[in-house]
Protein backbone atom coordinates (compact mmCIF):
# COMPACT_ATOMS: atom_id res chain seq x y z
CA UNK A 1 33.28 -9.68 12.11
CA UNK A 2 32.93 -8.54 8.26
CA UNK A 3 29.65 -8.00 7.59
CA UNK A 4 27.67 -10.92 5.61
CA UNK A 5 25.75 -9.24 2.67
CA UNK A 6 22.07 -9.93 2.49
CA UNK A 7 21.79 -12.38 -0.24
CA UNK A 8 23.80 -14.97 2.48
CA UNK A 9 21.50 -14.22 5.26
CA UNK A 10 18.29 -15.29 2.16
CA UNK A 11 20.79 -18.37 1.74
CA UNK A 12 21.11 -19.19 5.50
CA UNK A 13 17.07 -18.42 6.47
CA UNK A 14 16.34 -20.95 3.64
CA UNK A 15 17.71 -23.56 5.40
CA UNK A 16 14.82 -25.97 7.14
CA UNK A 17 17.31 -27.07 10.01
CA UNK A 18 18.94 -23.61 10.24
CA UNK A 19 22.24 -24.92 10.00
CA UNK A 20 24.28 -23.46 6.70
CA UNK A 21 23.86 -25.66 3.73
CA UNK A 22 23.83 -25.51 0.33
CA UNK A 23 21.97 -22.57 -1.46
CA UNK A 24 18.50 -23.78 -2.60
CA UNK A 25 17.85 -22.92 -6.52
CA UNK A 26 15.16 -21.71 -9.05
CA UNK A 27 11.75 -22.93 -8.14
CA UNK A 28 12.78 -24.66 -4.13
CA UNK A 29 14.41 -21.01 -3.48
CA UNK A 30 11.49 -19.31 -4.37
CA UNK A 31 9.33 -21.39 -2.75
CA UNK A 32 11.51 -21.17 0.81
CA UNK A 33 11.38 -17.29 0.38
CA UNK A 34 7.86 -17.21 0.24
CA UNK A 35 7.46 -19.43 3.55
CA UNK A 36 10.04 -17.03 5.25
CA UNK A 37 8.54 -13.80 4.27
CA UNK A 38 7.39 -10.94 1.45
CA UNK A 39 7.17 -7.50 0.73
CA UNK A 40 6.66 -5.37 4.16
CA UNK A 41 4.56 -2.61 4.70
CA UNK A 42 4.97 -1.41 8.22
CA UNK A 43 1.39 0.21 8.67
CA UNK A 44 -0.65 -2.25 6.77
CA UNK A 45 -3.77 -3.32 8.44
CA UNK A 46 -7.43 -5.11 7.60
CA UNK A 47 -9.05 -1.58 7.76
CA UNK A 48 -11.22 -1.00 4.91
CA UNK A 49 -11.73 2.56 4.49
CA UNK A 50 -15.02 4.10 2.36
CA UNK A 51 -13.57 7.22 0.43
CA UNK A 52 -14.12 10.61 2.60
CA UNK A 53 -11.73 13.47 1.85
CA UNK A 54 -11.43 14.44 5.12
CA UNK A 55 -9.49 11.28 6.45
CA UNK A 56 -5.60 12.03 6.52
CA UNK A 57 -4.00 8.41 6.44
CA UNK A 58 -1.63 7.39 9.29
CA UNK A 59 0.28 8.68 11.74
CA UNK A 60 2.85 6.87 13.23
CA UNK A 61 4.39 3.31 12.02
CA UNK A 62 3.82 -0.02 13.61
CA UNK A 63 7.32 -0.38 14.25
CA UNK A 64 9.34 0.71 17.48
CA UNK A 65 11.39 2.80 15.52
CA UNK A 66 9.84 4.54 12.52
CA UNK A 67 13.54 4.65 10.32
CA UNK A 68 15.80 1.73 9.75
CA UNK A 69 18.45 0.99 11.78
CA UNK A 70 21.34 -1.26 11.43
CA UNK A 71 20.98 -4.47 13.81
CA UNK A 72 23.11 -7.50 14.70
CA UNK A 73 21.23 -10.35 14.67
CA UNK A 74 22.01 -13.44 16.61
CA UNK A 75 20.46 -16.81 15.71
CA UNK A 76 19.57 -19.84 17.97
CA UNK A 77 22.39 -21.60 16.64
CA UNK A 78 25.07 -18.57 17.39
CA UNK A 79 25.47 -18.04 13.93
CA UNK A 80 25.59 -13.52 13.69
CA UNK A 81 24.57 -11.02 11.38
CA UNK A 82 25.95 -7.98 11.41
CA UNK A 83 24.73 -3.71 10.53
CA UNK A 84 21.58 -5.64 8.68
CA UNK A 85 19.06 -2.53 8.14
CA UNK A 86 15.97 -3.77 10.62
CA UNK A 87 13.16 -2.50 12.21
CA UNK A 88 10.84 -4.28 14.94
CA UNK A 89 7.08 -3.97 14.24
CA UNK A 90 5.42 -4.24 17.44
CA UNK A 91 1.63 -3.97 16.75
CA UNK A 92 -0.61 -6.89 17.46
CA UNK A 93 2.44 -9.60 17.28
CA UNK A 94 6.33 -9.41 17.05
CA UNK A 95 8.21 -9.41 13.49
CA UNK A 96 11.38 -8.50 13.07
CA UNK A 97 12.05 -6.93 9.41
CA UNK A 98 15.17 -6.84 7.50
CA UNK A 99 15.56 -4.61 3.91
CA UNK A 100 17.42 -5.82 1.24
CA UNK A 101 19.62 -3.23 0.08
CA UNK A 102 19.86 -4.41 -3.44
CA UNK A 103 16.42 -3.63 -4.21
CA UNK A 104 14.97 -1.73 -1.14
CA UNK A 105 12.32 -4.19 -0.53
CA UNK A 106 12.46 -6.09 3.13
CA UNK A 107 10.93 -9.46 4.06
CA UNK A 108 9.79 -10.80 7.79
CA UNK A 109 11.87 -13.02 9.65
CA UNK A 110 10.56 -16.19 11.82
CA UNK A 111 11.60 -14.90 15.34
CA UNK A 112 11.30 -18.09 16.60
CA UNK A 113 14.90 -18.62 14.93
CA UNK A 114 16.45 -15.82 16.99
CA UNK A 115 17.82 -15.71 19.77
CA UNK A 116 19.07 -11.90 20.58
CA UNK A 117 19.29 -8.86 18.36
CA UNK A 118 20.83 -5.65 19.23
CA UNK A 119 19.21 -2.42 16.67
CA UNK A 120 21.83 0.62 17.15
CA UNK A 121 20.13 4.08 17.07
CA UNK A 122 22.86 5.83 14.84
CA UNK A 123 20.22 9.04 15.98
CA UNK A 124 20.66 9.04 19.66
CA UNK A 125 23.65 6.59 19.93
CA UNK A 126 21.47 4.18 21.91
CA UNK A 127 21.65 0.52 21.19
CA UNK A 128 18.79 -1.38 22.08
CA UNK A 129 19.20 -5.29 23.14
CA UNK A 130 16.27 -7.44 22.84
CA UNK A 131 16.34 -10.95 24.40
CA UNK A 132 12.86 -13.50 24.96
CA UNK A 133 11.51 -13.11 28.03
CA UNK A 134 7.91 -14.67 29.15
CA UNK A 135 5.68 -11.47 28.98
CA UNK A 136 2.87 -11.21 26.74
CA UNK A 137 0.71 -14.13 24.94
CA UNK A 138 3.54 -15.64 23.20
CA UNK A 139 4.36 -18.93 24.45
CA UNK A 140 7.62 -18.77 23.69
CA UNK A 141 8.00 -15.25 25.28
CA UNK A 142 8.78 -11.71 23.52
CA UNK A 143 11.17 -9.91 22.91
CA UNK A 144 12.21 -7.01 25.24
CA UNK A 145 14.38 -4.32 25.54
CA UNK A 146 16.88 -4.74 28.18
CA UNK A 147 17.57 -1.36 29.58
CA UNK A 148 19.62 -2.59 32.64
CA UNK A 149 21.71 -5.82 33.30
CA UNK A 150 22.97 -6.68 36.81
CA UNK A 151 22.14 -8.58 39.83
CA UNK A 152 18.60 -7.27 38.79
CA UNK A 153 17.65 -6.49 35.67
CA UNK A 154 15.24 -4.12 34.04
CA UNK A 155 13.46 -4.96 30.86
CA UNK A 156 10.59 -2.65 28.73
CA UNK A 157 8.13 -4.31 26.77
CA UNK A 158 6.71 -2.57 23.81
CA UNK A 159 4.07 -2.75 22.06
CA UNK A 160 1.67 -0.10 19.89
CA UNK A 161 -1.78 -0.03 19.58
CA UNK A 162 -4.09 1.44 16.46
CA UNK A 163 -6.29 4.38 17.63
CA UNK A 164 -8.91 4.50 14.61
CA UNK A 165 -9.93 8.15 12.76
CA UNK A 166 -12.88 9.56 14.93
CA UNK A 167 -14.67 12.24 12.58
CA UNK A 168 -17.80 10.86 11.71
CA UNK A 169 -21.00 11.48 13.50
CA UNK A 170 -22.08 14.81 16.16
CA UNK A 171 -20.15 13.06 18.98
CA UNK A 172 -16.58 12.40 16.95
CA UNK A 173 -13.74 13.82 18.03
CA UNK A 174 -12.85 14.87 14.93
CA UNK A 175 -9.41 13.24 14.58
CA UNK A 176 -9.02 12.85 10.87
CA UNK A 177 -6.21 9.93 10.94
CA UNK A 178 -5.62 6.55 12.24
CA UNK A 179 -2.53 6.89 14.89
CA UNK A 180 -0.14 3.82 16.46
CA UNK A 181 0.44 4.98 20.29
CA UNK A 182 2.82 3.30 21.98
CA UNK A 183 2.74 1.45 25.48
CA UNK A 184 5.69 0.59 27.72
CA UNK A 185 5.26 -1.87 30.09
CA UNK A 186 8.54 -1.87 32.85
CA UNK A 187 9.73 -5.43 34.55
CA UNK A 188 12.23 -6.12 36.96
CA UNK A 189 13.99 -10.02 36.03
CA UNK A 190 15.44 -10.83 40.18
CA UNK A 191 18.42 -12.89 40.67
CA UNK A 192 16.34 -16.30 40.62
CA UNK A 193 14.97 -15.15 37.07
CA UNK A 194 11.44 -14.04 38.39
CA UNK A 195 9.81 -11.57 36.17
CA UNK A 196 7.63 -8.76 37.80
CA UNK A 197 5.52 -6.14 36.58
CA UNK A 198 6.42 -2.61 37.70
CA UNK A 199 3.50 -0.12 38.53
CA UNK A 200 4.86 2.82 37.40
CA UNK A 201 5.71 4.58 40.96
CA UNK A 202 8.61 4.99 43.09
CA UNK A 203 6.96 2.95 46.04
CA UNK A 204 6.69 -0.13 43.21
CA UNK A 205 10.09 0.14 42.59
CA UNK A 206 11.51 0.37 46.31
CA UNK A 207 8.64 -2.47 46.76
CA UNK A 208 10.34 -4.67 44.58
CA UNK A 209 14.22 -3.05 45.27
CA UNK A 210 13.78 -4.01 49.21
CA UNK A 211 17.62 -4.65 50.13
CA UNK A 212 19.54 -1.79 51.45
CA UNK A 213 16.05 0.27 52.18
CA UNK A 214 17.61 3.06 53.37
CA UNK A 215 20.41 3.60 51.17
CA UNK A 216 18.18 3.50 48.10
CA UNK A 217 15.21 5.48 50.01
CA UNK A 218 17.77 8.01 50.30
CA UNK A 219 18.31 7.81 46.53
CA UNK A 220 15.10 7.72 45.14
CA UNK A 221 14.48 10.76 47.68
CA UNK A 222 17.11 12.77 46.45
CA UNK A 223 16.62 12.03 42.37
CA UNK A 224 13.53 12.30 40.42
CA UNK A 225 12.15 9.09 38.68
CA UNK A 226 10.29 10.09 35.17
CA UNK A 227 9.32 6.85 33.81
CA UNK A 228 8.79 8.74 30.63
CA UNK A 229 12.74 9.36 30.72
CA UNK A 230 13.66 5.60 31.02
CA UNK A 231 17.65 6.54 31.73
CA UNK A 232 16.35 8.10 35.28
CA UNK A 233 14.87 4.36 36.26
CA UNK A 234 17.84 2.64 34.74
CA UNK A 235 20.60 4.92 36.93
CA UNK A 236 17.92 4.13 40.00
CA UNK A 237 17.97 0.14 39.10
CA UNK A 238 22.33 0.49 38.33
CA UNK A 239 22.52 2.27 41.50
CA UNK A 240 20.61 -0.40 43.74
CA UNK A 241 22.96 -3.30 41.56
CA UNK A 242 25.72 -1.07 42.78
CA UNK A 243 25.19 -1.48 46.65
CA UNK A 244 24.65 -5.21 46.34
CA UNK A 245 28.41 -5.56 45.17
C-alpha cells in the first residue's frame, strides 16, 4: 500500500467518528489537533529539580525504543498507516507517538482508536506487533508485544519505571541522574484465550506448557532458557506449538 503522508493521517485523527470525512479548517482544525495531541517530549515528568551541579539529567527515554522507528498502524475501523516514524512511551500509561516529518515535531495518538501496530526495528531487523490484551490497569487492556503466535501464544508486557538521582545526604548512593529501567512481564494467551502470568523459570513454563511433558522436558533439558534473551523462550513456546500439530 503507498504510504499516506502525515498531513492525511492529522486529516483522518480529526475525525470525531473516525470514519474519513472532510478535512476540518482554520479554527475547528486547530481545535481537533489540540484534543488529539501536542508537542512530545519523551522524558518529561512533574519532577521539579532545585539547581545542584552535580545532577546529570536523564538516562534512558520513556519510550520502548529510544530512536524512531517506522510503524504501520492499524485503526479500529481497518483503515492502515504505513512506515509512520513512531515510538511507544511506556512509563506510567501507554501513548503511542507519531513525528511529523515536515517539521520534526510529533503529537500523541488516542490508543483507544487502534487496534494493532507493528514498529519495525530497521537496527536489529525485528518487527515488533502489539495487539490489546487485558494486563495492566487499563480497562480496555494494553498493548503487548506478541513474540510468539500459535496454538499458544506468548506476549511481553513492557513497561519502565523512573529511578530518581540519589546523591544527596551521607546515606545516597551517589547516582547523579534520574534513569527509566525497564520491566518485562512474560504471558502465555492458551487456546481458550486465558491470559497467564509467567514466573520467570523453566518449571513455570513446563507448568503452564503441560501437553507432551516429556517431549518438551526433553527440550527444555537440552536448551538453555535466558529470559533476558527473549528468542530462547519464543523457540521453547514455537517448539511446544510444533508438537501439538
Amino acid at each position: 500500500m503507498k504510504t499516506l503522508t502525515f498531513i492525511s493521517l492529522i486529516f483522518f485523527m480529526a475525525s470525531t467518528s473516525l470514519v474519513a470525512q472532510k478535512p476540518l479548517e482554520g479554527v475547528d482544525a486547530q481545535s481537533n489537533m489540540n484534543a488529539i495531541g501536542g508537542s512530545y517530549n519523551p522524558t518529561s515528568n512533574n519532577t521539579v529539580r532545585v539547581f545542584d551541579g552535580r545532577y546529570k539529567g536523564f538516562k534512558g527515554t520513556a519510550c520502548f525504543f529510544d530512536q524512531w522507528y517506522p510503524a504501520d498502524i492499524v485503526f479500529q475501523n481497518g483503515i492502515k498507516y504505513e512506515k509512520i516514524m513512531t515510538k511507544l512511551d511506556i512509563y506510567k500509561q501507554q501513548e503511542i507517538v507519531i513525528i511529523r516529518k515536515e517539521k520534526g515535531d510529533s503529537i500523541t495518538l488516542k490508543d483507544e482508536a487502534i487496534k494493532i501496530f507493528v514498529i519495525d526495528n530497521t537496527e536489529t531487523g525485528r518487527k515488533h506487533t502489539f495487539k490489546r490484551f487485558q494486563v495492566g490497569e487499563n480497562r480496555l487492556g494494553d498493548f503487548c508485544d506478541v513474540l510468539c503466535e500459535g496454538k499458544y501464544a506468548l506476549i511481553a508486557h513492557r513497561n519502565k519505571t523512573l529511578i530518581p538521582a540519589d546523591f544527596k545526604g551521607g546515606y545516597s548512593t551517589e547516582r547523579f541522574y534520574d534513569e527509566f529501567i525497564l520491566t518485562v512481564e512474560f504471558y502465555i494467551v492458551t487456546p481458550d484465550n486465558q491470559i497467564i502470568k509467567l514466573k520467570k523459570s523453566k518449571k513455570a513454563l513446563s507448568k503452564i506448557l503441560n501437553q507432551n511433558e516429556k517431549e518438551f522436558a526433553d527440550f527444555l533439558d537440552k536448551n538453555d532458557i535466558d529470559f533476558k534473551k527473549e528468542e530462547t523462550l519464543i523457540g521453547a513456546v514455537a517448539f511446544y506449538n510444533g508438537l501439538l500439530k
